[in-house]
PDB file of N, CA and C in Angstrom:
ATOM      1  N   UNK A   1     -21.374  -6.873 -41.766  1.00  0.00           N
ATOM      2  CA  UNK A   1     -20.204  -7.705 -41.787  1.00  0.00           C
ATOM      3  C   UNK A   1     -19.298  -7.291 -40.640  1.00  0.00           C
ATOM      4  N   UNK A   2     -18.698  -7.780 -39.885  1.00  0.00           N
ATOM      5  CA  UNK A   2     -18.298  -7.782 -38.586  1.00  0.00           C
ATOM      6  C   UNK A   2     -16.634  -7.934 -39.343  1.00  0.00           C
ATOM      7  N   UNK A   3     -15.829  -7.750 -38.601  1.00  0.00           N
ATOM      8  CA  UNK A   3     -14.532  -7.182 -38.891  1.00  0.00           C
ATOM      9  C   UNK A   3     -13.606  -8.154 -37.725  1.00  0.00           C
ATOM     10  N   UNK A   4     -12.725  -9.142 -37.923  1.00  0.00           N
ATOM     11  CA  UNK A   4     -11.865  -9.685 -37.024  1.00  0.00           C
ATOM     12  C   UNK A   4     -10.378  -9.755 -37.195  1.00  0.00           C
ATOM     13  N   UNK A   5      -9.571  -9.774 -36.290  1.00  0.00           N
ATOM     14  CA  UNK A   5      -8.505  -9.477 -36.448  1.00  0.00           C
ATOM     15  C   UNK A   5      -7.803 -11.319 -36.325  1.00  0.00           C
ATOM     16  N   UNK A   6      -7.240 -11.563 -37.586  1.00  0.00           N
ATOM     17  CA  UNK A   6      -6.790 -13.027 -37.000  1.00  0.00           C
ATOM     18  C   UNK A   6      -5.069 -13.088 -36.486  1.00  0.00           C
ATOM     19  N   UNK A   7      -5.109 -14.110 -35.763  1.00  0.00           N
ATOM     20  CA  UNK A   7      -3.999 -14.106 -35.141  1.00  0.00           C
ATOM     21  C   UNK A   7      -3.163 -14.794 -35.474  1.00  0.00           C
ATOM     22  N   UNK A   8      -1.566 -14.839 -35.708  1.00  0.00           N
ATOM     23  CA  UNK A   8      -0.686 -15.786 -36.134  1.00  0.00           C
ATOM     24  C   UNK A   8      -0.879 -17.019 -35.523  1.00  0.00           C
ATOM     25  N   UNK A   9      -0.810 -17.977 -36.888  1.00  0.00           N
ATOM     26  CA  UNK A   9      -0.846 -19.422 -36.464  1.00  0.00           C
ATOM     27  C   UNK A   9       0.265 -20.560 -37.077  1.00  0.00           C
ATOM     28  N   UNK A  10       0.529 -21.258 -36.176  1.00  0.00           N
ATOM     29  CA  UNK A  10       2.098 -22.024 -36.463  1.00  0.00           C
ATOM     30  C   UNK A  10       1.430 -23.232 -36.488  1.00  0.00           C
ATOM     31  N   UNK A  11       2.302 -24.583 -37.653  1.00  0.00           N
ATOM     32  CA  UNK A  11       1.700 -26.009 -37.418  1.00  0.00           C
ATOM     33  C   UNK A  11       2.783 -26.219 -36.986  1.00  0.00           C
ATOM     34  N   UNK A  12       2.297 -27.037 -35.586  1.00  0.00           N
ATOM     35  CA  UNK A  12       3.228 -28.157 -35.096  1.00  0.00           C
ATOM     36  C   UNK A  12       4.043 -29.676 -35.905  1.00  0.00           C
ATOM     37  N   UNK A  13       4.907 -29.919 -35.834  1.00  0.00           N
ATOM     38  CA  UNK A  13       5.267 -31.073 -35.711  1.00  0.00           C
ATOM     39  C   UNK A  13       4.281 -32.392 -36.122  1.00  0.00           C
ATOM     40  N   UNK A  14       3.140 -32.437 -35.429  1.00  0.00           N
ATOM     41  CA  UNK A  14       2.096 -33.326 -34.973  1.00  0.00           C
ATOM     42  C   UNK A  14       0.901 -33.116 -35.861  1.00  0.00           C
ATOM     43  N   UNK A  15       1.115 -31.833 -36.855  1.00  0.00           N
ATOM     44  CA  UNK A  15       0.231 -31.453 -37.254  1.00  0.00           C
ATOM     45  C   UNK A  15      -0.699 -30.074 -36.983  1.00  0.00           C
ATOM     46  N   UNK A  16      -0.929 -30.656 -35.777  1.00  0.00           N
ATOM     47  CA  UNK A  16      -1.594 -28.934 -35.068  1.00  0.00           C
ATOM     48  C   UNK A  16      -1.531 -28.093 -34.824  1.00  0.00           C
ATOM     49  N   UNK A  17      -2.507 -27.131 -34.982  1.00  0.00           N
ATOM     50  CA  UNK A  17      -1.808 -25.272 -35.347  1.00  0.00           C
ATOM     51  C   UNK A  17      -2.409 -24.859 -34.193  1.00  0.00           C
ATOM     52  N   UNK A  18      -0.951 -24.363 -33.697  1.00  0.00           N
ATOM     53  CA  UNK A  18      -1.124 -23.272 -32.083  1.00  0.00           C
ATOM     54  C   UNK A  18      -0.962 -21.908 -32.994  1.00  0.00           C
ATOM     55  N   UNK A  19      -1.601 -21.278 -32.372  1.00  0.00           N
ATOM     56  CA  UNK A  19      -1.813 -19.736 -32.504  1.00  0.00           C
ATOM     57  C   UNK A  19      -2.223 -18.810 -31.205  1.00  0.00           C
ATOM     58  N   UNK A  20      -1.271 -17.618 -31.444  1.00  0.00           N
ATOM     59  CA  UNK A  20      -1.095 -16.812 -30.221  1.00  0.00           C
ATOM     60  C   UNK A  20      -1.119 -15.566 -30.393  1.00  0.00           C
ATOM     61  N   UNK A  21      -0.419 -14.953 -29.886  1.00  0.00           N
ATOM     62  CA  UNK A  21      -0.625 -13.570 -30.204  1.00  0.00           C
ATOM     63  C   UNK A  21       1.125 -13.094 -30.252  1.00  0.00           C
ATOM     64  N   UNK A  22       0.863 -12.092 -31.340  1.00  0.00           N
ATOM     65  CA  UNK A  22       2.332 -11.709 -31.762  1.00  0.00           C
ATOM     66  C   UNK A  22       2.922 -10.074 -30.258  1.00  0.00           C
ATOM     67  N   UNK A  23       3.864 -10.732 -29.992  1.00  0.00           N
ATOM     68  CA  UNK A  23       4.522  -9.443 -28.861  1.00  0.00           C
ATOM     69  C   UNK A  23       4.397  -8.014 -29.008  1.00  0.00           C
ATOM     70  N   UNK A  24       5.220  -7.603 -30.466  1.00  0.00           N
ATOM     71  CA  UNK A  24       5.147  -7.152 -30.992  1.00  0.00           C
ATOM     72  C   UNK A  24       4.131  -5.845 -31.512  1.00  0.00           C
ATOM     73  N   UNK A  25       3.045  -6.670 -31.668  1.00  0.00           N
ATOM     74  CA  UNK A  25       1.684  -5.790 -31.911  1.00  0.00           C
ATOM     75  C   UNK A  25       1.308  -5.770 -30.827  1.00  0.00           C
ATOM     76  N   UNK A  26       1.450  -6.442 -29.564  1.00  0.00           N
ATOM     77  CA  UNK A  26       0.513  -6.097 -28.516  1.00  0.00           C
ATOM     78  C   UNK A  26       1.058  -4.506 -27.596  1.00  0.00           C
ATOM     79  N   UNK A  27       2.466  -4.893 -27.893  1.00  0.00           N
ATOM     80  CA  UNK A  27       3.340  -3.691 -27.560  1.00  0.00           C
ATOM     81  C   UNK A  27       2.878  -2.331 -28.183  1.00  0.00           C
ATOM     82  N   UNK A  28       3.328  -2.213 -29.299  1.00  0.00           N
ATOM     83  CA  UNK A  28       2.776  -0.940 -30.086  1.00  0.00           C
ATOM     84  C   UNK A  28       1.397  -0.781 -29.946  1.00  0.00           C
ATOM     85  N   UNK A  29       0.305  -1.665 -29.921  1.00  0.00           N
ATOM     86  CA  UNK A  29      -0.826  -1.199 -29.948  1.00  0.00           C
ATOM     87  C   UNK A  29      -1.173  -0.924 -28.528  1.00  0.00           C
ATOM     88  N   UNK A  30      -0.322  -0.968 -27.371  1.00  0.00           N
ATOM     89  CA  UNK A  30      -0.496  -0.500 -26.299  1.00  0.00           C
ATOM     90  C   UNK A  30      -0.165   0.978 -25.782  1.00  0.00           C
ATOM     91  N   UNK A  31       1.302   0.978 -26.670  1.00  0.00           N
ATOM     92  CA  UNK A  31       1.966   1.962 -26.694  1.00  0.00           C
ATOM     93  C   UNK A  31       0.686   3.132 -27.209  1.00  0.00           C
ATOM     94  N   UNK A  32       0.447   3.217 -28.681  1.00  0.00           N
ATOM     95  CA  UNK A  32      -0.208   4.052 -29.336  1.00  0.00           C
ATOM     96  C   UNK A  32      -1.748   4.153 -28.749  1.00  0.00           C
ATOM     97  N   UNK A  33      -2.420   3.375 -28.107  1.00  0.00           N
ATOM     98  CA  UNK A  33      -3.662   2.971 -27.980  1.00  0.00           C
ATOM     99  C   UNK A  33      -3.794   3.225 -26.096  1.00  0.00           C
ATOM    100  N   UNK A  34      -2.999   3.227 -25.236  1.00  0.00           N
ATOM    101  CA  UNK A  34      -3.003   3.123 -23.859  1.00  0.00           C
ATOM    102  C   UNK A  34      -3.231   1.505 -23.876  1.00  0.00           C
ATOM    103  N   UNK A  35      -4.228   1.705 -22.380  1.00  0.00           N
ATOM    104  CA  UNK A  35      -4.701   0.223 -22.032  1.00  0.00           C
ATOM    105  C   UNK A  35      -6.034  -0.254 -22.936  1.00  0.00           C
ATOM    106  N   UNK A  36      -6.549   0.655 -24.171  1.00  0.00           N
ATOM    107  CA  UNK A  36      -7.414  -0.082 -24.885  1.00  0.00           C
ATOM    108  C   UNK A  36      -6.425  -0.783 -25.690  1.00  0.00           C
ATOM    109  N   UNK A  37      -5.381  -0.658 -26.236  1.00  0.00           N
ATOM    110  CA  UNK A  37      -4.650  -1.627 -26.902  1.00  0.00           C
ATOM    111  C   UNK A  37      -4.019  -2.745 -26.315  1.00  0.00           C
ATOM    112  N   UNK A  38      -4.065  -3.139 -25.136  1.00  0.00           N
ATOM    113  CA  UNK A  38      -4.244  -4.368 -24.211  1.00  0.00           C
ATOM    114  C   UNK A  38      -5.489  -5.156 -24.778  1.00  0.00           C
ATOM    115  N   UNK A  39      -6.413  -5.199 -25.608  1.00  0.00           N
ATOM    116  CA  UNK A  39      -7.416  -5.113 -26.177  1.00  0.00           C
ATOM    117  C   UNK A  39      -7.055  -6.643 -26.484  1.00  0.00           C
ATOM    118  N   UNK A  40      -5.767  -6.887 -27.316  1.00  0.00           N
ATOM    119  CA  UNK A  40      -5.530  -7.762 -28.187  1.00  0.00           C
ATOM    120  C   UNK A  40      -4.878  -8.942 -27.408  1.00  0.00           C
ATOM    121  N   UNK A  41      -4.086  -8.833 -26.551  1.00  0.00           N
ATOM    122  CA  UNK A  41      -3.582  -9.754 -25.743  1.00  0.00           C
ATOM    123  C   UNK A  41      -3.900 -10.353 -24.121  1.00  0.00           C
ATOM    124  N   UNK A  42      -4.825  -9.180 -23.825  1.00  0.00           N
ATOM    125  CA  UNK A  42      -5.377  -9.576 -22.710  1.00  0.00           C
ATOM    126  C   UNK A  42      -6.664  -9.211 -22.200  1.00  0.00           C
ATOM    127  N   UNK A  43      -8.106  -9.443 -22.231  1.00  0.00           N
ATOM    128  CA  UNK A  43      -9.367  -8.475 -22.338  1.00  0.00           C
ATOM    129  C   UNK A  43      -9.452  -7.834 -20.918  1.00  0.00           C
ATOM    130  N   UNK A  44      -9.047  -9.139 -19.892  1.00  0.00           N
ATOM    131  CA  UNK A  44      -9.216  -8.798 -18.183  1.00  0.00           C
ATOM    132  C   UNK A  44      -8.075  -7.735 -18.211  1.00  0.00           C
ATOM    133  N   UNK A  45      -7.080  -8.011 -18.292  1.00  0.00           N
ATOM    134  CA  UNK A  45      -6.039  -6.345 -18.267  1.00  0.00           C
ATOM    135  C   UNK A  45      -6.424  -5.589 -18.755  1.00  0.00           C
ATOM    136  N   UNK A  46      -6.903  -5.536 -19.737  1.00  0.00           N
ATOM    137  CA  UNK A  46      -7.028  -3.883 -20.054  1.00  0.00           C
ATOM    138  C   UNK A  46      -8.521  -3.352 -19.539  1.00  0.00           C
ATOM    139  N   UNK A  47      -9.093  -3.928 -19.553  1.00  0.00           N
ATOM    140  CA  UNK A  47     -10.267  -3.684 -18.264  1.00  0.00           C
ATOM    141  C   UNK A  47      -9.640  -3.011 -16.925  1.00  0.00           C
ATOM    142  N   UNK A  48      -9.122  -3.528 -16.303  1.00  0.00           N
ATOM    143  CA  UNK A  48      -8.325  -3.677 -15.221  1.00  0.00           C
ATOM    144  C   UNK A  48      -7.397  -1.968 -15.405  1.00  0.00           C
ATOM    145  N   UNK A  49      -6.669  -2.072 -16.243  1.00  0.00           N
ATOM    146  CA  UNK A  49      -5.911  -0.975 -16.916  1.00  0.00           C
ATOM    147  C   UNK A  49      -6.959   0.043 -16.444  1.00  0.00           C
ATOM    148  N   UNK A  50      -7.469   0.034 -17.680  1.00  0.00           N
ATOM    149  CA  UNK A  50      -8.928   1.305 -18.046  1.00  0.00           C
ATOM    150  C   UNK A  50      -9.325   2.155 -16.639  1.00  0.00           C
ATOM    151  N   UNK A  51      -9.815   1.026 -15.737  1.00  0.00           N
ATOM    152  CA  UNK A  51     -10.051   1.733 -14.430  1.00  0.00           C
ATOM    153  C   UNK A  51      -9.156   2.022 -13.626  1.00  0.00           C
ATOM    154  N   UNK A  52      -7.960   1.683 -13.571  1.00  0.00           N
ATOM    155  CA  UNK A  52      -6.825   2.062 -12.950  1.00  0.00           C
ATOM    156  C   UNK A  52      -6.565   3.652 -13.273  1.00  0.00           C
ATOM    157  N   UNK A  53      -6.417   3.146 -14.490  1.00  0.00           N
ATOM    158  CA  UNK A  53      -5.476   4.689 -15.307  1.00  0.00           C
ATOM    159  C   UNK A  53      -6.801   5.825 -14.811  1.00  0.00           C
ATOM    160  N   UNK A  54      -8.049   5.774 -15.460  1.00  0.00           N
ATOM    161  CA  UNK A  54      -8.918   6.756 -14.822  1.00  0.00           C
ATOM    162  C   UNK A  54      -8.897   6.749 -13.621  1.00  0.00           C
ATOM    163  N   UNK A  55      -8.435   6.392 -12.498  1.00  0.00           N
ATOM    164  CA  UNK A  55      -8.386   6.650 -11.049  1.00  0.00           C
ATOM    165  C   UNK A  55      -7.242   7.608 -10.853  1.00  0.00           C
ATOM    166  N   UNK A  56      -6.555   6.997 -11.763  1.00  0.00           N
ATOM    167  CA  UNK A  56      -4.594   7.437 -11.548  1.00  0.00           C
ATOM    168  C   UNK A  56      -4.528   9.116 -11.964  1.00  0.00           C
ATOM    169  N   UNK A  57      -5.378   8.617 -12.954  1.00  0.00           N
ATOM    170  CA  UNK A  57      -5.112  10.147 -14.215  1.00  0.00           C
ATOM    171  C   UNK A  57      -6.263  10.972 -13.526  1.00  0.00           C
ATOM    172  N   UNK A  58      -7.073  10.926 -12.849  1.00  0.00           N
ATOM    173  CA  UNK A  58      -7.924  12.122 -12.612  1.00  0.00           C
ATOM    174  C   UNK A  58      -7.670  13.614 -11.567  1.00  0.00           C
ATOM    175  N   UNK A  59      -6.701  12.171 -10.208  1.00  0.00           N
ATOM    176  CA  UNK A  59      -6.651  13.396  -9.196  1.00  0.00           C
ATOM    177  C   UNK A  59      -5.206  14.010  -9.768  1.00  0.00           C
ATOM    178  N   UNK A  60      -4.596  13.457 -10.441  1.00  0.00           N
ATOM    179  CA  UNK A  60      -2.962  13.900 -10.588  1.00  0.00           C
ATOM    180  C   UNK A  60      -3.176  14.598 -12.097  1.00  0.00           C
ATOM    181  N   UNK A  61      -4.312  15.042 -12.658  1.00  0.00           N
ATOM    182  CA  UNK A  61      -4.411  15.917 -13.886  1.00  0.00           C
ATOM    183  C   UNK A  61      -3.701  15.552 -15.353  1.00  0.00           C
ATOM    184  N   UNK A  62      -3.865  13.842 -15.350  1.00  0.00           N
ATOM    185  CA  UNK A  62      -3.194  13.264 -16.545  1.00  0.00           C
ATOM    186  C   UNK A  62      -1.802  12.756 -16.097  1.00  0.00           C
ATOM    187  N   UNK A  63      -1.274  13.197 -15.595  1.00  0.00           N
ATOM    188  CA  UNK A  63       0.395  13.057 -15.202  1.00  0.00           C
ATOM    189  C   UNK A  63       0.419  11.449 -14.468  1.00  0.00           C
ATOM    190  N   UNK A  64      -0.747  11.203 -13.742  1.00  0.00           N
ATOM    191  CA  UNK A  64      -0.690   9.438 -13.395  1.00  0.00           C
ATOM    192  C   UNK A  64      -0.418   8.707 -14.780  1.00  0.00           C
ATOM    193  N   UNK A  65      -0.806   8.803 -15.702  1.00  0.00           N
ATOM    194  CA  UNK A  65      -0.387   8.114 -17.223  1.00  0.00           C
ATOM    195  C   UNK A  65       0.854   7.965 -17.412  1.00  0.00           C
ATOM    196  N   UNK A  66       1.613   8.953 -17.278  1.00  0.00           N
ATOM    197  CA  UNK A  66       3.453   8.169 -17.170  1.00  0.00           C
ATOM    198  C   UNK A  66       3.610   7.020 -16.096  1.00  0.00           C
ATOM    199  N   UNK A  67       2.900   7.096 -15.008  1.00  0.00           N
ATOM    200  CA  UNK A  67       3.163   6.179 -14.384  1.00  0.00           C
ATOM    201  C   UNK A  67       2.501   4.716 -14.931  1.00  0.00           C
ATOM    202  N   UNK A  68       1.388   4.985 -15.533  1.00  0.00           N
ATOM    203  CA  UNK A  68       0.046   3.621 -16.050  1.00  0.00           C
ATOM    204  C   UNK A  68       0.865   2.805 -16.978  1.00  0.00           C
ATOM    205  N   UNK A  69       1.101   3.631 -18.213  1.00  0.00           N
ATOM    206  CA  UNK A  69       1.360   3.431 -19.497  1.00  0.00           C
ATOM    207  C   UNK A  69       2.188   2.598 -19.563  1.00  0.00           C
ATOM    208  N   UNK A  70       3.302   2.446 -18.933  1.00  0.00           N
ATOM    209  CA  UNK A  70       4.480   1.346 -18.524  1.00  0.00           C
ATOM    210  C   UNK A  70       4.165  -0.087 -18.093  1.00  0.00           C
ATOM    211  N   UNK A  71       3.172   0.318 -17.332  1.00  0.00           N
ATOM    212  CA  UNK A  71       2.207  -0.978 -16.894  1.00  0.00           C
ATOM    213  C   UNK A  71       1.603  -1.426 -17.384  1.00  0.00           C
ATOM    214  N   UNK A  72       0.978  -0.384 -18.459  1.00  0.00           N
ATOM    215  CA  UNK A  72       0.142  -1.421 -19.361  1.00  0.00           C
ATOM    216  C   UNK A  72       1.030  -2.081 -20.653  1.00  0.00           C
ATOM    217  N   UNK A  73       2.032  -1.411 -21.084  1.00  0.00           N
ATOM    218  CA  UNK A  73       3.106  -2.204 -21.915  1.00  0.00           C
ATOM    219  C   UNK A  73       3.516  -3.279 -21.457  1.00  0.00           C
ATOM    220  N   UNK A  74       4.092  -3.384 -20.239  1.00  0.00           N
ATOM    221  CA  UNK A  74       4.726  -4.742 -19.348  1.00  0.00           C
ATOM    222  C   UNK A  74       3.431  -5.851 -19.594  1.00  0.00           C
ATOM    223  N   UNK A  75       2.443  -5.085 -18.656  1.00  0.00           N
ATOM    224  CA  UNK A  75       1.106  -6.739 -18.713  1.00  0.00           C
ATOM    225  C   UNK A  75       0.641  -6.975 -20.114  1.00  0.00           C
ATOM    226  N   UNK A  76       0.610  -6.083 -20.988  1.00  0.00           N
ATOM    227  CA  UNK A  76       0.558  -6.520 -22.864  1.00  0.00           C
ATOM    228  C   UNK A  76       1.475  -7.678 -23.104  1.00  0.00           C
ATOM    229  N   UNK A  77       2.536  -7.143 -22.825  1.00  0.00           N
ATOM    230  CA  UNK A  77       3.850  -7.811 -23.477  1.00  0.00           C
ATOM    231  C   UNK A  77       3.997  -9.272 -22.776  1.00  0.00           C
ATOM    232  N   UNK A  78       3.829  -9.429 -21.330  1.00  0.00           N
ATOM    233  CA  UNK A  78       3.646 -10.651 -20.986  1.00  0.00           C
ATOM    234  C   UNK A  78       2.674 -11.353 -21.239  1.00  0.00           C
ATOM    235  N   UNK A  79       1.550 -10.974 -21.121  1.00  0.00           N
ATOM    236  CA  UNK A  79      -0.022 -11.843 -22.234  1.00  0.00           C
ATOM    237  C   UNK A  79       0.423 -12.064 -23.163  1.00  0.00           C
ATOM    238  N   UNK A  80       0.909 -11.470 -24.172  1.00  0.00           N
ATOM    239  CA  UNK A  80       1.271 -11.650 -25.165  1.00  0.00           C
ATOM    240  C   UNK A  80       2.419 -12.937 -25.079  1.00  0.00           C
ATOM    241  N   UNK A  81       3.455 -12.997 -24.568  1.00  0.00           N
ATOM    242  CA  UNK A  81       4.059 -14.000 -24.803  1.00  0.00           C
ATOM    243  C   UNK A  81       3.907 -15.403 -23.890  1.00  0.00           C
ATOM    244  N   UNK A  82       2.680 -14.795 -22.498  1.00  0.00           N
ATOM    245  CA  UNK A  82       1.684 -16.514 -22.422  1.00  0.00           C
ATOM    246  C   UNK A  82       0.946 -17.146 -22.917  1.00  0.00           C
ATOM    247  N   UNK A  83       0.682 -15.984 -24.430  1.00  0.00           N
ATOM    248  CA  UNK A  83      -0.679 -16.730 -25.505  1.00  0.00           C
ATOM    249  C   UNK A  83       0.287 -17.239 -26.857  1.00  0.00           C
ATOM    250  N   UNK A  84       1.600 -16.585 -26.624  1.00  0.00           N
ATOM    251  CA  UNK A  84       2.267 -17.165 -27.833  1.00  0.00           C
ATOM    252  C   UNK A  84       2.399 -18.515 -27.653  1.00  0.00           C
ATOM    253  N   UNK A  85       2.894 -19.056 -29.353  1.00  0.00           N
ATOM    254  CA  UNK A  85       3.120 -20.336 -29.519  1.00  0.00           C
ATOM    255  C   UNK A  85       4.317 -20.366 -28.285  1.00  0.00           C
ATOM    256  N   UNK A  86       5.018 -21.968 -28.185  1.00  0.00           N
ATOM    257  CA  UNK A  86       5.916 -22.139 -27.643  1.00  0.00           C
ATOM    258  C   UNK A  86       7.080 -22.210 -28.385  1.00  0.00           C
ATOM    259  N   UNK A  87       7.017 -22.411 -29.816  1.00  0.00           N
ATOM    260  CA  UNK A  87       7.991 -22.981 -30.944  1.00  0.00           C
ATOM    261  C   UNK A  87       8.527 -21.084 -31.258  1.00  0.00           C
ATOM    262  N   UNK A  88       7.568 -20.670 -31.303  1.00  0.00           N
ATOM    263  CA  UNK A  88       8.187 -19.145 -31.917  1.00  0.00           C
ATOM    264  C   UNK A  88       8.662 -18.460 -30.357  1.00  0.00           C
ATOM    265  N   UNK A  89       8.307 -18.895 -29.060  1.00  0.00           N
ATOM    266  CA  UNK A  89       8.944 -18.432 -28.142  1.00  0.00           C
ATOM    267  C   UNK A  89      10.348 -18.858 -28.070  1.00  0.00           C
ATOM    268  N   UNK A  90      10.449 -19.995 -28.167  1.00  0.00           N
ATOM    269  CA  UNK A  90      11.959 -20.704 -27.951  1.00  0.00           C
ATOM    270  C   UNK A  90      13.271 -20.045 -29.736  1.00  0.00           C
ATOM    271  N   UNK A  91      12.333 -20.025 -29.996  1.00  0.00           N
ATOM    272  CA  UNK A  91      12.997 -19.958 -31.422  1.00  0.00           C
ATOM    273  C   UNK A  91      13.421 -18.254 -31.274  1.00  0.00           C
ATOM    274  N   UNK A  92      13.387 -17.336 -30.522  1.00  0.00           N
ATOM    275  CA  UNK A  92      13.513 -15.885 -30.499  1.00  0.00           C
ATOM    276  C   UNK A  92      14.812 -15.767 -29.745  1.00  0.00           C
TER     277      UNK A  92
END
């Protein structure tokens, strides 16, 4: 049995349910998780992340990660609110 994470979903007006991804969780699970918790809001970023940060973090002995980690919160947090609905964007 395979395990999925579902994502908040809003009905429109019209009927139809947009669903996106909540800010929120993409944040914290970035925070706690690095760039595997980019996982949820963006797959190409945190890919992207992953090999960054191991480039960053190897010659500078971990200490490139204060610099990563910020980056990967920012590009979470914006995926996150280009996959959100538009109704729960405006409505914040």
């Amino acid at each position: 049995m395979a395990w999925t994470i579902r994502k908040p979903c809003t009905r429109a007006e019209d009927g139809t349910l947009h669903c996106g991804d909540n800010v929120a969780i993409a944040v914290i699970a970035t925070i706690l998780m690095g760039p595997f918790g980019m996982f949820y809001s963006t797959k190409t970023g945190a890919i992207v992340m992953i090999v960054l940060t191991f480039l960053v973090a190897l010659p500078t002995l971990g200490f490139g990660v204060l610099l990563t980690l910020p980056l990967c919160v920012l590009w979470a947090a914006l995926a996150a609110l280009r996959n959100a609905p538009r109704q729960l964007v405006l409505a914040a």
